[in-house]
Protein backbone atom coordinates (compact mmCIF):
# COMPACT_ATOMS: atom_id res chain seq x y z
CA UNK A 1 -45.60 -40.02 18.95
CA UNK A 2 -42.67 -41.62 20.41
CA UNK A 3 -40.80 -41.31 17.10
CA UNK A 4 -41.69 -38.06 16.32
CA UNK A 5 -40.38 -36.75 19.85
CA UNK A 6 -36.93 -38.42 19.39
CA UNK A 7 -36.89 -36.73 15.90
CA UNK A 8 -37.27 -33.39 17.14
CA UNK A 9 -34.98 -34.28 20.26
CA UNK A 10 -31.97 -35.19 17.71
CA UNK A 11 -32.42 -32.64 15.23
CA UNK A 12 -32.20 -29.82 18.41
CA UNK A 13 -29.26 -31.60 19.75
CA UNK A 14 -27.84 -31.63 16.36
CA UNK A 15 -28.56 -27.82 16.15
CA UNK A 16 -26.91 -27.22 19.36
CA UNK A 17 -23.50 -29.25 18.79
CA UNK A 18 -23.61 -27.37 15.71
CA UNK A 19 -23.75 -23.83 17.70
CA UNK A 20 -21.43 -24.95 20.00
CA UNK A 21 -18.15 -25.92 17.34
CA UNK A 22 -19.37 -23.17 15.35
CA UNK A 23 -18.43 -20.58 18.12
CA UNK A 24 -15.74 -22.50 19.42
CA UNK A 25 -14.18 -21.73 15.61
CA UNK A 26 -14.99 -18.61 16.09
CA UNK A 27 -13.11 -17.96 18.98
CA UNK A 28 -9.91 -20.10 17.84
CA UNK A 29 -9.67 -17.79 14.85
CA UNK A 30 -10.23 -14.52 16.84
CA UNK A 31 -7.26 -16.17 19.61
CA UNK A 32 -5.00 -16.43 17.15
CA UNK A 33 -5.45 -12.84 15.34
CA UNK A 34 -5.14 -11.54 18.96
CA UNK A 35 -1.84 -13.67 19.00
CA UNK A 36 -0.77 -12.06 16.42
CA UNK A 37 -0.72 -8.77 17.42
CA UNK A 38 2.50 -8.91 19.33
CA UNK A 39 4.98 -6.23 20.09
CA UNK A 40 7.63 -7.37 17.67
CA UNK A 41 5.01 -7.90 15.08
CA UNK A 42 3.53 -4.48 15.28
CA UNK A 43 7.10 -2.91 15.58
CA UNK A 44 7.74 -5.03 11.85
CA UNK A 45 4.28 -3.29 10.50
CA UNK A 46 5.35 0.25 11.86
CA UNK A 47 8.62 0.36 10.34
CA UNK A 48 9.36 2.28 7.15
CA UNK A 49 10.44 1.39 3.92
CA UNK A 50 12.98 2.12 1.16
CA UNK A 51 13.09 2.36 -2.11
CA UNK A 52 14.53 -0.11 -2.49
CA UNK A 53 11.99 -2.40 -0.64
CA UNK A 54 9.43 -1.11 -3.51
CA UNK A 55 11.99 -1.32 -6.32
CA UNK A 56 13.97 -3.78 -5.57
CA UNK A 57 16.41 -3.82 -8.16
CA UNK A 58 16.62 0.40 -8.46
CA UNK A 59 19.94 1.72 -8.57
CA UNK A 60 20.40 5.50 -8.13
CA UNK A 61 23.55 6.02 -9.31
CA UNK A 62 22.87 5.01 -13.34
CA UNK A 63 24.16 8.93 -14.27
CA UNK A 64 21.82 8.80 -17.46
CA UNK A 65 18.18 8.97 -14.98
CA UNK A 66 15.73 10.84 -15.66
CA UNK A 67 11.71 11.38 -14.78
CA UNK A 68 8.67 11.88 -16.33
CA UNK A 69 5.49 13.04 -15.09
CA UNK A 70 2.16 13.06 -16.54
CA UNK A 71 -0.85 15.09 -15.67
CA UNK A 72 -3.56 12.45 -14.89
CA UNK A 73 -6.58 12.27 -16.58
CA UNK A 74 -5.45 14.26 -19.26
CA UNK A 75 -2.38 12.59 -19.54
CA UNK A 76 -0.76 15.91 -20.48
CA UNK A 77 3.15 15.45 -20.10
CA UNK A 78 4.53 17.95 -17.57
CA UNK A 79 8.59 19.54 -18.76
CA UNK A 80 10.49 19.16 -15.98
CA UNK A 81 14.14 20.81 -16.08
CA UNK A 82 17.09 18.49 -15.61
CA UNK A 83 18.11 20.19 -12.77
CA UNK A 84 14.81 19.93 -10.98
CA UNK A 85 14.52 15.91 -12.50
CA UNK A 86 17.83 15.06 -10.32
CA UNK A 87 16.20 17.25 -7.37
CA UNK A 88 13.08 14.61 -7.20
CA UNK A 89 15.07 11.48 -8.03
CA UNK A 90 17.23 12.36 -4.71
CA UNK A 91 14.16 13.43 -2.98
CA UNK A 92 12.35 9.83 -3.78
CA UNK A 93 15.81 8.02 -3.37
CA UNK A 94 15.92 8.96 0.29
CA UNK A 95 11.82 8.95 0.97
CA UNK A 96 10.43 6.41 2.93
CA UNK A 97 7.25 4.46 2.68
CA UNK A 98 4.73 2.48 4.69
CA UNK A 99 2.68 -0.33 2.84
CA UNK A 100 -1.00 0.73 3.03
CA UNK A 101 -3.84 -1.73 2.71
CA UNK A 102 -7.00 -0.13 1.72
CA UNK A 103 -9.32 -2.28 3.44
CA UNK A 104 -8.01 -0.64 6.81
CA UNK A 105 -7.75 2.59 5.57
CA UNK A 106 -10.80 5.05 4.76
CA UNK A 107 -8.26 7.04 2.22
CA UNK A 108 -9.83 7.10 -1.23
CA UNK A 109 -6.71 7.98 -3.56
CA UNK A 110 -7.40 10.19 -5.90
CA UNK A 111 -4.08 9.68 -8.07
CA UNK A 112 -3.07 12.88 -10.39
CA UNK A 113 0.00 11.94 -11.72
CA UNK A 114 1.71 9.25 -13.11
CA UNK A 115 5.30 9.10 -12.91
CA UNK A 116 7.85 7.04 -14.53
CA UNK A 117 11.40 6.91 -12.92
CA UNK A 118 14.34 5.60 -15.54
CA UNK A 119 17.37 4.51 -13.31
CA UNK A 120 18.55 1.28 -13.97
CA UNK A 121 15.23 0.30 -15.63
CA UNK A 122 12.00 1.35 -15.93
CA UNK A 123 9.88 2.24 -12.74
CA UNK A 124 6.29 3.05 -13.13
CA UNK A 125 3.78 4.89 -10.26
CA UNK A 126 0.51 6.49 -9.84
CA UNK A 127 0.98 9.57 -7.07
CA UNK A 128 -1.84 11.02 -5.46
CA UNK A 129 0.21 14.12 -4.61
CA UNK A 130 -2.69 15.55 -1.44
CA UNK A 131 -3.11 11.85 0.47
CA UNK A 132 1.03 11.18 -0.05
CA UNK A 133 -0.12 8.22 -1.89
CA UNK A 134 2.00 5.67 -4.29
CA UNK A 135 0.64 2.85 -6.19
CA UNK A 136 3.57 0.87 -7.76
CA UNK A 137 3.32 -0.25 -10.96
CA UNK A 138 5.03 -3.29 -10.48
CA UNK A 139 4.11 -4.70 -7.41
CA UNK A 140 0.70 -3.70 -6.92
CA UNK A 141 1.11 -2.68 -3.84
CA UNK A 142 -0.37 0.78 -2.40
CA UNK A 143 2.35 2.87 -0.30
CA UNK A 144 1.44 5.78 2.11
CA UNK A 145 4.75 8.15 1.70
CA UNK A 146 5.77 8.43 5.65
CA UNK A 147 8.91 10.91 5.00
CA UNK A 148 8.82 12.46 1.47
CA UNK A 149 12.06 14.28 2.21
CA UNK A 150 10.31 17.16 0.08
CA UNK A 151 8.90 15.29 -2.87
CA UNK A 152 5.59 16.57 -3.21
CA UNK A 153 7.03 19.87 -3.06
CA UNK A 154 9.53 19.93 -5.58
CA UNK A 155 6.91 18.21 -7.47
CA UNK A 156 4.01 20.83 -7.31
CA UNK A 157 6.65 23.51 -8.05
CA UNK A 158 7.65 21.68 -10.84
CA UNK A 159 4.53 21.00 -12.24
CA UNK A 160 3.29 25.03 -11.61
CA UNK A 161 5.78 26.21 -13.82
């Protein structure tokens, strides 16, 4: 009997230091997420990006640039006048972006066109043209489109005619 109550008496005390460094880790790794959300941290996350932050190597002023845009799913090329093809490359030159990570967002992108910039390379995207989405090619990355300096518009007109 003896034995059997010291068994039970460890294995609870075994449960219970067990509890107790479990939520002790617990709370270390909330601390240090709450650390983390500084001012100058949260100033870094709300600041906008470039192009050239997404592209890094994109240079604007190659004179032979052009853009293509497909419809997506059909994949249906869209013409796009020269004139209007210069009008969205300065349009996305001067836009600015915010990296989006879907797990914080409830956005489901529904991309409808893919568009391929040639300036100094090859540049590829997926645009969902109603969230303000871009998915980069490249990188990965998702980017919410914070300033489109009227992007989207000069794309839907382009793509209605």
């Amino acid at each position: 009997m003896r034995k059997r109550k010291a068994y039970v008496i460890t294995i609870v005390f075994v449960f219970i230091v067990g509890m107790a460094l479990y939520i002790y880790g617990q709370e270390k790794s909330f601390d240090s997420v709450k650390t983390d959300k500084t001012p100058s941290t949260e100033k870094v996350k709300n600041t906008s990006l470039s192009v050239k932050d997404l592209f890094w190597r994109v240079d604007f002023s190659d004179k032979d640039s052009y853009i293509t845009v497909e419809k997506v799913p059909s994949l249906a090329k869209v013409k796009i006048s020269e004139e209007t093809q210069k009008e969205l490359l300065k349009a996305f030159e001067n836009a600015k972006f915010k990296e989006l990570k879907m797990v914080d967002s409830n956005i489901n992108p529904d991309y409808n066109y893919i568009i391929k910039i040639f300036v100094s390379g090859y540049y590829g995207m997926f645009v969902d043209s109603s969230n303000k989405i871009v998915y980069v090619d490249d990188s990965k990355k998702i980017y919410l489109v914070v300033d489109d300096k009227g992007f989207f518009d000069i794309l839907e007109n382009a793509v209605k005619k």
